[in-house]
Protein backbone atom coordinates (compact mmCIF):
# COMPACT_ATOMS: atom_id res chain seq x y z
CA UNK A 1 8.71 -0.63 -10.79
CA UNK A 2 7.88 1.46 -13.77
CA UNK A 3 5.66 -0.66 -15.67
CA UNK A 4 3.95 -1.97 -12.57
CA UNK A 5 0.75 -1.29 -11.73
CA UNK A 6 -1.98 -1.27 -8.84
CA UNK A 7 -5.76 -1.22 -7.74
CA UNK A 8 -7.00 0.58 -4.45
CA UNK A 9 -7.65 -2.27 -2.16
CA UNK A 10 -11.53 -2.87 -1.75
CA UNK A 11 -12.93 -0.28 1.31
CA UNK A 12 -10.14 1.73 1.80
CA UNK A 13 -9.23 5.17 0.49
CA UNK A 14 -5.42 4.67 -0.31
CA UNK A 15 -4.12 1.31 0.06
CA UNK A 16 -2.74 0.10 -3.55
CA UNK A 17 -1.93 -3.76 -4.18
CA UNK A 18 -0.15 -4.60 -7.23
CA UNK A 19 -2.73 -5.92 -9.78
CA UNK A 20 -0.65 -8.73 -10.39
CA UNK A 21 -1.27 -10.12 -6.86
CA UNK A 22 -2.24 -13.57 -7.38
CA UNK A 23 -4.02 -14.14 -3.89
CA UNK A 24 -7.94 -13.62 -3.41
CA UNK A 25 -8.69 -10.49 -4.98
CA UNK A 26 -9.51 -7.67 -2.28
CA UNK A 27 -9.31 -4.80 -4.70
CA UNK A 28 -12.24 -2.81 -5.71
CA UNK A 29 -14.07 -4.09 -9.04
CA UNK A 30 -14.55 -0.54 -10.88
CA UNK A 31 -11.08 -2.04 -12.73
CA UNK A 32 -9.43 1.12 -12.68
CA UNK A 33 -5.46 1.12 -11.98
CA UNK A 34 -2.69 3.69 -11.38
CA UNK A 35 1.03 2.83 -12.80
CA UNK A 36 3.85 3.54 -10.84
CA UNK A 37 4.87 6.51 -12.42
CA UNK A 38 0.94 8.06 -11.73
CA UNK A 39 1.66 7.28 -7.57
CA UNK A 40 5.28 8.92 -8.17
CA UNK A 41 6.56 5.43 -6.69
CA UNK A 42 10.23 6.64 -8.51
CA UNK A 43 10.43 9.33 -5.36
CA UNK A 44 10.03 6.48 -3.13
CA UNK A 45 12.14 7.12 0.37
CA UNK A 46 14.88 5.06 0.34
CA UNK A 47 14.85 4.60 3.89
CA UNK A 48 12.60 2.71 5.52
CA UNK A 49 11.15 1.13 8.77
CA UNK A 50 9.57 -1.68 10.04
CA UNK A 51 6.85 -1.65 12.24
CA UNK A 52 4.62 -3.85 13.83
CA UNK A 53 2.10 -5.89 11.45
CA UNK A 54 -1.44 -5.38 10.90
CA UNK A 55 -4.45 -7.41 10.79
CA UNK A 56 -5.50 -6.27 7.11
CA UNK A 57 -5.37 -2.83 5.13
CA UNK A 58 -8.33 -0.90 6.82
CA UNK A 59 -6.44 -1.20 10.08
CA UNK A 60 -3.56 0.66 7.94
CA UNK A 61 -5.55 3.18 7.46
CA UNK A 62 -7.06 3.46 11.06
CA UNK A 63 -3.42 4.21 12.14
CA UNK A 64 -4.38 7.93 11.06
CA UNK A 65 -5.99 8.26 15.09
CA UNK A 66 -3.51 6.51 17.21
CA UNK A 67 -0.13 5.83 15.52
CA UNK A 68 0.38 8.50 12.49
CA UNK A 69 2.38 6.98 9.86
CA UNK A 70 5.74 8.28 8.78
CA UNK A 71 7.27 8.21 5.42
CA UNK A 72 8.44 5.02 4.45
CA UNK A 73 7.07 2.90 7.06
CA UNK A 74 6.69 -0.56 6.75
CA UNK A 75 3.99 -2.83 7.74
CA UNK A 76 3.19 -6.57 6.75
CA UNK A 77 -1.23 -6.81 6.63
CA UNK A 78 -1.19 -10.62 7.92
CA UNK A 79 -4.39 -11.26 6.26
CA UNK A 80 -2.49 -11.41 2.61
CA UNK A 81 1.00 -11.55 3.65
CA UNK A 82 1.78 -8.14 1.94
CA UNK A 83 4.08 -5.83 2.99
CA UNK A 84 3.23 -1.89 2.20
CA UNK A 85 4.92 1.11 2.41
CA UNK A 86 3.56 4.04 3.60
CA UNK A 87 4.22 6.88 0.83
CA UNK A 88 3.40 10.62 2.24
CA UNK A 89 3.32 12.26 -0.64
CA UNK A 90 -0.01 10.83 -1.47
CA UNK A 91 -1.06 10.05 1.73
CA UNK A 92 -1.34 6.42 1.05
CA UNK A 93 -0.22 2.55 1.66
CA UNK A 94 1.50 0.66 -1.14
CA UNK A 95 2.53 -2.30 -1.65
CA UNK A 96 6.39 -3.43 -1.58
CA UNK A 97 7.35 -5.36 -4.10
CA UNK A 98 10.46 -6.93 -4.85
């Protein structure tokens, strides 16, 4: 995971998608990306749990009001077939890979 790295996905405040996703592109255009090592993605928990899917990533981040997120929760967004993992030390969604 150390040389990976990701752009925020397109309307959301911290949902990352590896830029080497190879689907239709729903990242922002400004064509900045973070590395792993700039999200801390090495301090990943190493537990982790599934939880129900979600239509895409803004409804990941709607989950703030109803259903707060724990560290290292897992959810699949059906509309690209991506599973993230929700990271609390920076608040944010990122994708699993691997």
């Amino acid at each position: 995971m150390s040389d990976s790295t990701y752009k925020k996905m397109a309307g959301t405040s911290a949902v990352f998608l590896s830029s080497n996703y190879s689907g239709a592109s729903p990242v922002e255009r400004d064509g900045l990306t973070w590395s792993a090592k700039e999200l801390h993605l090495d301090q990943l928990p190493l537990q982790l749990q599934e939880k129900p899917s979600m239509a895409n990533a803004l409804a990941l981040e709607g989950l703030e009001d109803y259903d707060v997120p724990s560290n290292g929760d897992v959810r699949i967004v059906t509309s690209i077939n991506v599973k993230f993992i929700y990271f609390e030390q920076i608040n944010g969604w990122v994708q699993q890979l691997g």
